[in-house]
Protein backbone atom coordinates (compact mmCIF):
# COMPACT_ATOMS: atom_id res chain seq x y z
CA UNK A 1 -154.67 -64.19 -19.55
CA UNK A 2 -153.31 -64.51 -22.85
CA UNK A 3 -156.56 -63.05 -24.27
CA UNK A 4 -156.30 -60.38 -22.08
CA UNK A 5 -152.67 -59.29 -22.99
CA UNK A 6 -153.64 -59.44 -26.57
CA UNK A 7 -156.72 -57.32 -26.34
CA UNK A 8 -154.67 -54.33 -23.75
CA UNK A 9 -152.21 -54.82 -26.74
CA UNK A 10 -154.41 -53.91 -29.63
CA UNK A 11 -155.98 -51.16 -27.69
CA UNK A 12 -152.47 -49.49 -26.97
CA UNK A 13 -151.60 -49.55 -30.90
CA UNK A 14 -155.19 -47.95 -31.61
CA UNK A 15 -154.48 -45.25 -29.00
CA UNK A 16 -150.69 -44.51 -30.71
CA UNK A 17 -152.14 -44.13 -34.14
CA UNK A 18 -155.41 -42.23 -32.72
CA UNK A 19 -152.80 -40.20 -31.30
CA UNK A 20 -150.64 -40.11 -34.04
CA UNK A 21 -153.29 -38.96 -36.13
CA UNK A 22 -154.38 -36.07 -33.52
CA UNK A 23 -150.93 -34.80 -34.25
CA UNK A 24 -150.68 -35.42 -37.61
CA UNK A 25 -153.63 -33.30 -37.69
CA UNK A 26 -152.91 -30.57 -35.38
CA UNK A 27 -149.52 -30.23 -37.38
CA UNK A 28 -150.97 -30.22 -41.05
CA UNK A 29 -153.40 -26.88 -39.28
CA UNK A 30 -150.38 -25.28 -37.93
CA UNK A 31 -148.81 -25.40 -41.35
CA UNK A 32 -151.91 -25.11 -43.70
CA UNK A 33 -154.30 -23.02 -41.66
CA UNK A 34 -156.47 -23.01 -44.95
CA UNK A 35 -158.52 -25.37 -47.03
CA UNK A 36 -156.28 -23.39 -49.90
CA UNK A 37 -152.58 -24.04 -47.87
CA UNK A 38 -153.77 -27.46 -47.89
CA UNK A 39 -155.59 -28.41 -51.35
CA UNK A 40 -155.47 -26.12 -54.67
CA UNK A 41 -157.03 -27.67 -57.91
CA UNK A 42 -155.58 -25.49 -60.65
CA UNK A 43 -157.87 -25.37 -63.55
CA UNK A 44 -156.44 -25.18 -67.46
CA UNK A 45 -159.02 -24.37 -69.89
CA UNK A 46 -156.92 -26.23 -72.51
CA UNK A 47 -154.78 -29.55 -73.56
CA UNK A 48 -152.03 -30.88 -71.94
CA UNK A 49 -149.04 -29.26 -73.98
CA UNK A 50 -149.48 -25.77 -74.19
CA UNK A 51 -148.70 -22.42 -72.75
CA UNK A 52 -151.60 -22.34 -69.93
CA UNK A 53 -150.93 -26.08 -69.04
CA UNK A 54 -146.89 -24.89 -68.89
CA UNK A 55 -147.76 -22.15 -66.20
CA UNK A 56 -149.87 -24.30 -64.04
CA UNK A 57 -147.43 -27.26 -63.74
CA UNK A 58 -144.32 -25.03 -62.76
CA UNK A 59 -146.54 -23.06 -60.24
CA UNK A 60 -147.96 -26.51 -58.99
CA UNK A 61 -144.25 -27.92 -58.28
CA UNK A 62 -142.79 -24.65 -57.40
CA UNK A 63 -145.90 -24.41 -54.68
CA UNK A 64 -145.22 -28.45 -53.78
CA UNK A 65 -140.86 -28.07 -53.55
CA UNK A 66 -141.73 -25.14 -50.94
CA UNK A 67 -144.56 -26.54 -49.28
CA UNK A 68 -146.58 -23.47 -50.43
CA UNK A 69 -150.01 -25.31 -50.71
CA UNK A 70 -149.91 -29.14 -49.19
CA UNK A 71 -151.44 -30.99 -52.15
CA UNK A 72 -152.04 -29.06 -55.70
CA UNK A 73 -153.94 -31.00 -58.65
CA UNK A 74 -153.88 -29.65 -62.39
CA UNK A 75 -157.30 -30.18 -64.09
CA UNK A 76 -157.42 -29.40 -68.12
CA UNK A 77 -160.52 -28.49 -69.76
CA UNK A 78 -160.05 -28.02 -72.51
CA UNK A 79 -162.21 -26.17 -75.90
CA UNK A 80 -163.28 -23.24 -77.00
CA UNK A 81 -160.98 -20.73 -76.45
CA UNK A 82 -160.63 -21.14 -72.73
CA UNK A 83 -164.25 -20.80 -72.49
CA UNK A 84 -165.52 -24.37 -71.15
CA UNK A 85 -163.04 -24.42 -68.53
CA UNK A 86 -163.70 -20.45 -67.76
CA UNK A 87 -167.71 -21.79 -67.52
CA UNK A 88 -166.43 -24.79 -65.01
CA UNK A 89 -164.77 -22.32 -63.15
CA UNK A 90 -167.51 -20.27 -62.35
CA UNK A 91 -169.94 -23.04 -61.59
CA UNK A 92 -167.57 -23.79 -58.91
CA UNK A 93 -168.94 -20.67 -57.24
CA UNK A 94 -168.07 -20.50 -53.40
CA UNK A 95 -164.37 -22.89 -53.69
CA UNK A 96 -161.57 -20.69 -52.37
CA UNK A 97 -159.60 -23.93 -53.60
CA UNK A 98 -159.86 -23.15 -56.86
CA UNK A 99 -157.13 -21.41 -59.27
CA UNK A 100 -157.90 -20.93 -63.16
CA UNK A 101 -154.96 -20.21 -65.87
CA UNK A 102 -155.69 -17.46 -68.08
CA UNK A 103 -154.41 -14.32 -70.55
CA UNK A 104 -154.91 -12.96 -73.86
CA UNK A 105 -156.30 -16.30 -75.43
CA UNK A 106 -159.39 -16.15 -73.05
CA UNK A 107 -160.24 -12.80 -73.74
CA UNK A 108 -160.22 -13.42 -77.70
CA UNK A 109 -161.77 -16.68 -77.15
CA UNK A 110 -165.04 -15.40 -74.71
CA UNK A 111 -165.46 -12.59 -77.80
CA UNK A 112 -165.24 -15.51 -80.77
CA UNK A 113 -166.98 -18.28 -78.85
CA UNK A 114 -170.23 -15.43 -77.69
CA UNK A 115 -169.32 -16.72 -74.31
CA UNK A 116 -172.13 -16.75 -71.51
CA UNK A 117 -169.43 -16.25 -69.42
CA UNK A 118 -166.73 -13.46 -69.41
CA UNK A 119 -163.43 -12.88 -67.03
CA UNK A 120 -166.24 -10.43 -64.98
CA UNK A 121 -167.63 -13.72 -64.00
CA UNK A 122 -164.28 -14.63 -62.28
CA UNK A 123 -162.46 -12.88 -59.22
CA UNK A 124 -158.78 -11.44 -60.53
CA UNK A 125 -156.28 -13.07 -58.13
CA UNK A 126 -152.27 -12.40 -60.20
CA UNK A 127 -151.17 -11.86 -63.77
CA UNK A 128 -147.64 -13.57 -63.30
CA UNK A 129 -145.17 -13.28 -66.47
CA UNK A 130 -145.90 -12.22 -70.20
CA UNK A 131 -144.63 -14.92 -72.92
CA UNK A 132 -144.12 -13.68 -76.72
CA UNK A 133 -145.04 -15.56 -80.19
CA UNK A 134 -143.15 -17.03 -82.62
CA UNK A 135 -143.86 -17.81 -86.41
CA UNK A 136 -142.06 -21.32 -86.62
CA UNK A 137 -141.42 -23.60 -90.04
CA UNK A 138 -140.49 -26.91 -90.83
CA UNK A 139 -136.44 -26.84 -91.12
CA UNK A 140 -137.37 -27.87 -94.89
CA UNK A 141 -139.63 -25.50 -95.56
CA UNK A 142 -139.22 -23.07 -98.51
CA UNK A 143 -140.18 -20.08 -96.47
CA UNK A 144 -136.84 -18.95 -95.14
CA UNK A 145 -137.98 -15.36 -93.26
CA UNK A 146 -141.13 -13.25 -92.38
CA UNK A 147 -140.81 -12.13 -95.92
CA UNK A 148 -141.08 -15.14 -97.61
CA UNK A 149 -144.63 -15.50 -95.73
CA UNK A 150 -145.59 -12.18 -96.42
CA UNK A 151 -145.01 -13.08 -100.56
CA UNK A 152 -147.03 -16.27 -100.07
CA UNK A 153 -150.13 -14.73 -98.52
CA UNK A 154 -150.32 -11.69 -100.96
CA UNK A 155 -149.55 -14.65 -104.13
CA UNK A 156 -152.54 -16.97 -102.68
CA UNK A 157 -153.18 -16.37 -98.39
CA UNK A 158 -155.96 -19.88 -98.91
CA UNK A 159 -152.62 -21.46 -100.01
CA UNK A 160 -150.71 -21.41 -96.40
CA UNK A 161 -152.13 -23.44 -93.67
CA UNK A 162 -150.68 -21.79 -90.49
CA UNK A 163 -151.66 -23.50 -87.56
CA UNK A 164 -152.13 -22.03 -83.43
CA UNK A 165 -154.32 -21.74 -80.81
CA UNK A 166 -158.22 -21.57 -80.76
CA UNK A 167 -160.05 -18.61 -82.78
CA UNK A 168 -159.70 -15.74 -81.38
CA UNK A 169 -156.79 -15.97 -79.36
CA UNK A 170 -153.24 -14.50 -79.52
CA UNK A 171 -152.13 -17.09 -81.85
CA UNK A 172 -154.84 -16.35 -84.39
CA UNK A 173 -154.72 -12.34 -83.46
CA UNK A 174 -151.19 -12.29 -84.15
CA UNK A 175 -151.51 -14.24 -87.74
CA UNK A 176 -154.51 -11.42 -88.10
CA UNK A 177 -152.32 -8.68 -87.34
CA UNK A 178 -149.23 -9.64 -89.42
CA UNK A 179 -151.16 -10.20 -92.45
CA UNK A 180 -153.12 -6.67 -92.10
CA UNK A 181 -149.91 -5.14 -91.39
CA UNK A 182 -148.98 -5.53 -94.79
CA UNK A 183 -152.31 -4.65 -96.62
CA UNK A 184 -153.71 -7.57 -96.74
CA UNK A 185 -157.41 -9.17 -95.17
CA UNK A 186 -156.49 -11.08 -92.31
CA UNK A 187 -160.02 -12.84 -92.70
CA UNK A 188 -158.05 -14.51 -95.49
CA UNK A 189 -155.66 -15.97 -93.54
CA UNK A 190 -155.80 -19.69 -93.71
CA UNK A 191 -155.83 -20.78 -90.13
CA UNK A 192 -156.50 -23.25 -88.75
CA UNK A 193 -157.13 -23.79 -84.97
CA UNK A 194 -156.15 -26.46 -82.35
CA UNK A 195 -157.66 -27.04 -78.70
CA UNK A 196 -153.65 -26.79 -77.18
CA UNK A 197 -149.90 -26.68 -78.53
CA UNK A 198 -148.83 -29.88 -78.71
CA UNK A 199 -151.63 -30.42 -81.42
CA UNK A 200 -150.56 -27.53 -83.34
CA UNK A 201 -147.17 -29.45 -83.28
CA UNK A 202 -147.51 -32.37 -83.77
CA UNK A 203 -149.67 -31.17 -87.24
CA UNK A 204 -146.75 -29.20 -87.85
CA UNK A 205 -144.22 -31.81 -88.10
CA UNK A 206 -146.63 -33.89 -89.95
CA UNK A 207 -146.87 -31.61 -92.60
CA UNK A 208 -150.97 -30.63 -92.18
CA UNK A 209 -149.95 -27.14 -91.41
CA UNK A 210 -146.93 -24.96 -93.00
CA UNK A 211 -146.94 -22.69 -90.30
CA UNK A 212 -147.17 -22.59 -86.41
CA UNK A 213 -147.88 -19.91 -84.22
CA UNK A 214 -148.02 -19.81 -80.74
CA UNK A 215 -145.47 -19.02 -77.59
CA UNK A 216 -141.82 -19.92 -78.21
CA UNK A 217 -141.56 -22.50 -75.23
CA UNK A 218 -144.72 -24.82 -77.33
CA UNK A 219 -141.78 -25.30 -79.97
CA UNK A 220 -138.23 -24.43 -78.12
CA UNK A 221 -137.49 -28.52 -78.05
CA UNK A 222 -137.83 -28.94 -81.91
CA UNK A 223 -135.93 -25.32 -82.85
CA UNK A 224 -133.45 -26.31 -80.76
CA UNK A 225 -132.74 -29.61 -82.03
CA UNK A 226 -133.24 -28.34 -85.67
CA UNK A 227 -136.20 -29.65 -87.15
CA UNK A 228 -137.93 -26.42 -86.75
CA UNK A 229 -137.01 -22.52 -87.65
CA UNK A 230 -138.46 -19.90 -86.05
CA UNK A 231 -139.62 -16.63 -88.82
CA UNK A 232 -139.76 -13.84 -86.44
CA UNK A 233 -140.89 -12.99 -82.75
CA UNK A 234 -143.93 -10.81 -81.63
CA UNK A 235 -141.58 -8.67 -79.67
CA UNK A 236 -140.57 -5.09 -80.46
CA UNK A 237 -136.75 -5.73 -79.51
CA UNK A 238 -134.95 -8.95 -79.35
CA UNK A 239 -135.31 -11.26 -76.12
CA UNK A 240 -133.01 -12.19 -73.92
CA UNK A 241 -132.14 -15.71 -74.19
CA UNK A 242 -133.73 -15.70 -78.01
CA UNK A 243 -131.04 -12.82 -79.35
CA UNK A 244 -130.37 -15.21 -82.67
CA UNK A 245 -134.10 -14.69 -83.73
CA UNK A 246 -135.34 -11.54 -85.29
CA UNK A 247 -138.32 -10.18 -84.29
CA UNK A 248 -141.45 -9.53 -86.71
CA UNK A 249 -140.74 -5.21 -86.59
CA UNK A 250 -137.10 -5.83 -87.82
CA UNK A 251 -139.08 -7.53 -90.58
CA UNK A 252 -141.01 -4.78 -91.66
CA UNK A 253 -143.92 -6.11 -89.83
CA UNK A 254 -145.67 -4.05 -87.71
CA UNK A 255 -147.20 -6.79 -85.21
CA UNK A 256 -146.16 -7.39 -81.21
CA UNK A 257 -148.67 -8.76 -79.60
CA UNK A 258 -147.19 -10.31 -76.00
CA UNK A 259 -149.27 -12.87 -74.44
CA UNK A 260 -150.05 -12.44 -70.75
CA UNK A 261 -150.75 -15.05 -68.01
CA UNK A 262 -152.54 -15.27 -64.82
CA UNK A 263 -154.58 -16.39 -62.75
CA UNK A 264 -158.48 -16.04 -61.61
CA UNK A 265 -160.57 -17.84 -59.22
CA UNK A 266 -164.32 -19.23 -58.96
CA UNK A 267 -167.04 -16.11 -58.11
CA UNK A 268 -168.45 -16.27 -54.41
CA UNK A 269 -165.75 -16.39 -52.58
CA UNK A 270 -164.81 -13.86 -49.50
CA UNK A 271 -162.61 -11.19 -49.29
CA UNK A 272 -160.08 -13.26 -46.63
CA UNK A 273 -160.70 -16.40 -49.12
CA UNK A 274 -159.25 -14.36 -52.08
CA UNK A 275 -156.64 -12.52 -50.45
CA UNK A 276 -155.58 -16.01 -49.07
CA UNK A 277 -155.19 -17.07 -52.98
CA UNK A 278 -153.49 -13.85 -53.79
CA UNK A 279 -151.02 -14.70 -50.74
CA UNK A 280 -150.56 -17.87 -52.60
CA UNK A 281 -149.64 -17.15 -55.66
CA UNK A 282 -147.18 -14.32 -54.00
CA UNK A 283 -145.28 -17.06 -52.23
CA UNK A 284 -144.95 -19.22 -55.06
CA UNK A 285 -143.77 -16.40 -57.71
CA UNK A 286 -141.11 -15.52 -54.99
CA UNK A 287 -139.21 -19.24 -55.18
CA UNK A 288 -136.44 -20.14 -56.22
CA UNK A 289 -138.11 -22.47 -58.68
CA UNK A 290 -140.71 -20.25 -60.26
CA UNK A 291 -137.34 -17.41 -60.94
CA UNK A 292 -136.02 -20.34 -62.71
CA UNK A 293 -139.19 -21.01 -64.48
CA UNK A 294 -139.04 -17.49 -65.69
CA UNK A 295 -135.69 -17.62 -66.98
CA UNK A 296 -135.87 -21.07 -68.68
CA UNK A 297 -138.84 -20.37 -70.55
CA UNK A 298 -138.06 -16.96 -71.56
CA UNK A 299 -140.60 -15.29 -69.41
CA UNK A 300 -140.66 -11.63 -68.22
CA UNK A 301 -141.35 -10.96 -65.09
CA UNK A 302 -144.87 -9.21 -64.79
CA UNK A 303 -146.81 -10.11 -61.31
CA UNK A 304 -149.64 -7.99 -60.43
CA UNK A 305 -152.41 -8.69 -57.95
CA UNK A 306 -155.06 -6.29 -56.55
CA UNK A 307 -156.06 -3.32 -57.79
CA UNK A 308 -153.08 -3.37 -60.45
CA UNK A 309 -153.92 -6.44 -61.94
CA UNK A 310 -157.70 -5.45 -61.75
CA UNK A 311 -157.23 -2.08 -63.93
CA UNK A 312 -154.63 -3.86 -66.41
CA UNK A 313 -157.20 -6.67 -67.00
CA UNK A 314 -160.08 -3.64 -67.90
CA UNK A 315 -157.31 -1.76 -69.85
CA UNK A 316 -156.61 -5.64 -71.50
CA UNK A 317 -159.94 -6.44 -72.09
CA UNK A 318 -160.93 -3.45 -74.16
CA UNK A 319 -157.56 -3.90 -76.14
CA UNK A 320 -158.37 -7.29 -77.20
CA UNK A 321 -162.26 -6.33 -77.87
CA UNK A 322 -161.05 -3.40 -80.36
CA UNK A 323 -158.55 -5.81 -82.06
CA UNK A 324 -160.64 -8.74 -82.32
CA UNK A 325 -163.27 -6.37 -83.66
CA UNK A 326 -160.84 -4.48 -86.40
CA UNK A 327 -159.68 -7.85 -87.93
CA UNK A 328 -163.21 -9.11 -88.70
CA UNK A 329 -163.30 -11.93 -85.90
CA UNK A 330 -165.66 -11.39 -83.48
């Protein structure tokens, strides 16, 4: 008997958690009616640290605080100007769970690197806010403004190591364009090039490099707390939230080169597959926490999806090609 009662017990707590499961289940498909509502891996084609890695983990916790997507994972490959993780991206050919970060950089990078692969391989889902560049020092640096820089490049350019992002990309384009801007090769531009930000900072503070480039959030902690100074912005008018900082045009340096993000997803996928993604990316631009994003980091506001984003990428594309092209880099 006592057998008995022990068995018909065991078989009642397998039949509450098979039907606690059942639930479980039929709940999670009410909510997430998508392999994308319920898993997103978000692919960085660079380090931990920089200004790709920075957009996918605010749009992974804005998407996770508003139950957006059920379960999002950040992946970082990093190299090559974007290009490795651009070339993972496409092999995953077919997953509608997939979401790649990418802008400006990747377009310089594909030309540099002779990429296989190009953002045609990709499906356009959202550009989502444009950052801008800074030229940052060491607070004990002798170079006090853009002009100071300018007067060390023409006296020996070999002499300044300025430190950014991978060849090709905005960080090295603007260095490029600053130095050409003022008659001078930008092919003799010592720069040097990292995989993501926090390398090009932490080289910084070391001393390795003189000068940093890149997006103003890879250095805000360290200008803020005074161990860095910031030259001169890539902006054409002073931004809101970095008013004390002049921007490279009040410098007599005719160089604004914003840097764009978005994001793209793996080739093969459907029409419904990629207007789910696109839905996505919609809801999680539109929370609270992404608007704070924006305004913490300095961000404007520039979402685009469809056909938008499609002829803005072309328009992009051939930009970055002719610029690439003009300073010798490709």
């Amino acid at each position: 008997m006592d057998k008995q009662r022990t068995l018909r017990a065991v078989g009642a707590v397998c039949a509450t958690l098979v039907v606690g499961a059942a639930a479980a289940n039929a709940a999670l498909s009410q909510t997430h009616d998508s392999e994308a509502r319920a898993r997103v891996d978000i692919v960085v084609p660079a380090d931990p640290g920089g200004g790709w890695d920075l957009v996918a983990r605010e749009a992974q916790h804005a998407m996770r605080l508003n139950d957006v997507v059920a379960n999002t994972q950040v992946v970082n490959l990093p190299g090559a100007g974007g290009t490795i993780g651009l070339a993972q991206t496409v092999r995953r050919e077919g997953e509608a769970t997939t979401l790649m970060t990418t802008g400006t950089v990747m377009i310089g990078g594909i030309i540099v690197n002779d990429s296989a692969q190009t953002l045609e391989d990709v499906v356009p889902i959202a550009r989502v806010a444009d950052d801008y560049e800074v030229f940052v020092v060491r607070d004990d640096s002798p170079l006090q403004d853009m002009n100071d820089l300018i007067e060390a490049w023409e006296e020996d350019p070999g002499a300044v190591a300025v430190g950014g992002g991978s060849l090709g990309g905005t960080d090295h384009l603007l260095a490029g364009l600053a130095a050409q801007s003022q008659g001078l090769r930008p092919t003799d531009v010592n720069y040097i090039p990292f995989a993501g930000g926090a390398q090009a900072l932490t080289s910084l503070l070391s001393g390795s490099i003189d000068v940093g480039v890149s997006g103003y959030n890879e250095f805000s902690d360290q200008v803020e707390t005074g161990s860095l100074r910031v030259l001169g912005v890539s902006a054409h008018e002073r931004v809101t939230g970095l008013e004390e900082h002049p921007t490279l045009p009040e410098q007599g340096v005719d160089a604004v080169l914003p840097n764009w993000r978005g994001f793209m997803a793996p080739p093969g996928i459907t029409e419904e597959e990629r207007a789910e993604l696109t839905a996505i990316v919609e809801e999680m631009v539109a929370t609270p926490e992404w608007q704070d994003t924006l305004e913490r980091n300095r961000w404007d506001d520039t979402f685009q999806s469809g056909p938008e984003f499609e002829a803005f990428l072309d328009e992009e594309i051939t930009r970055i090609t002719e610029v690439t092209k003009d300073l010798g880099l490709s």
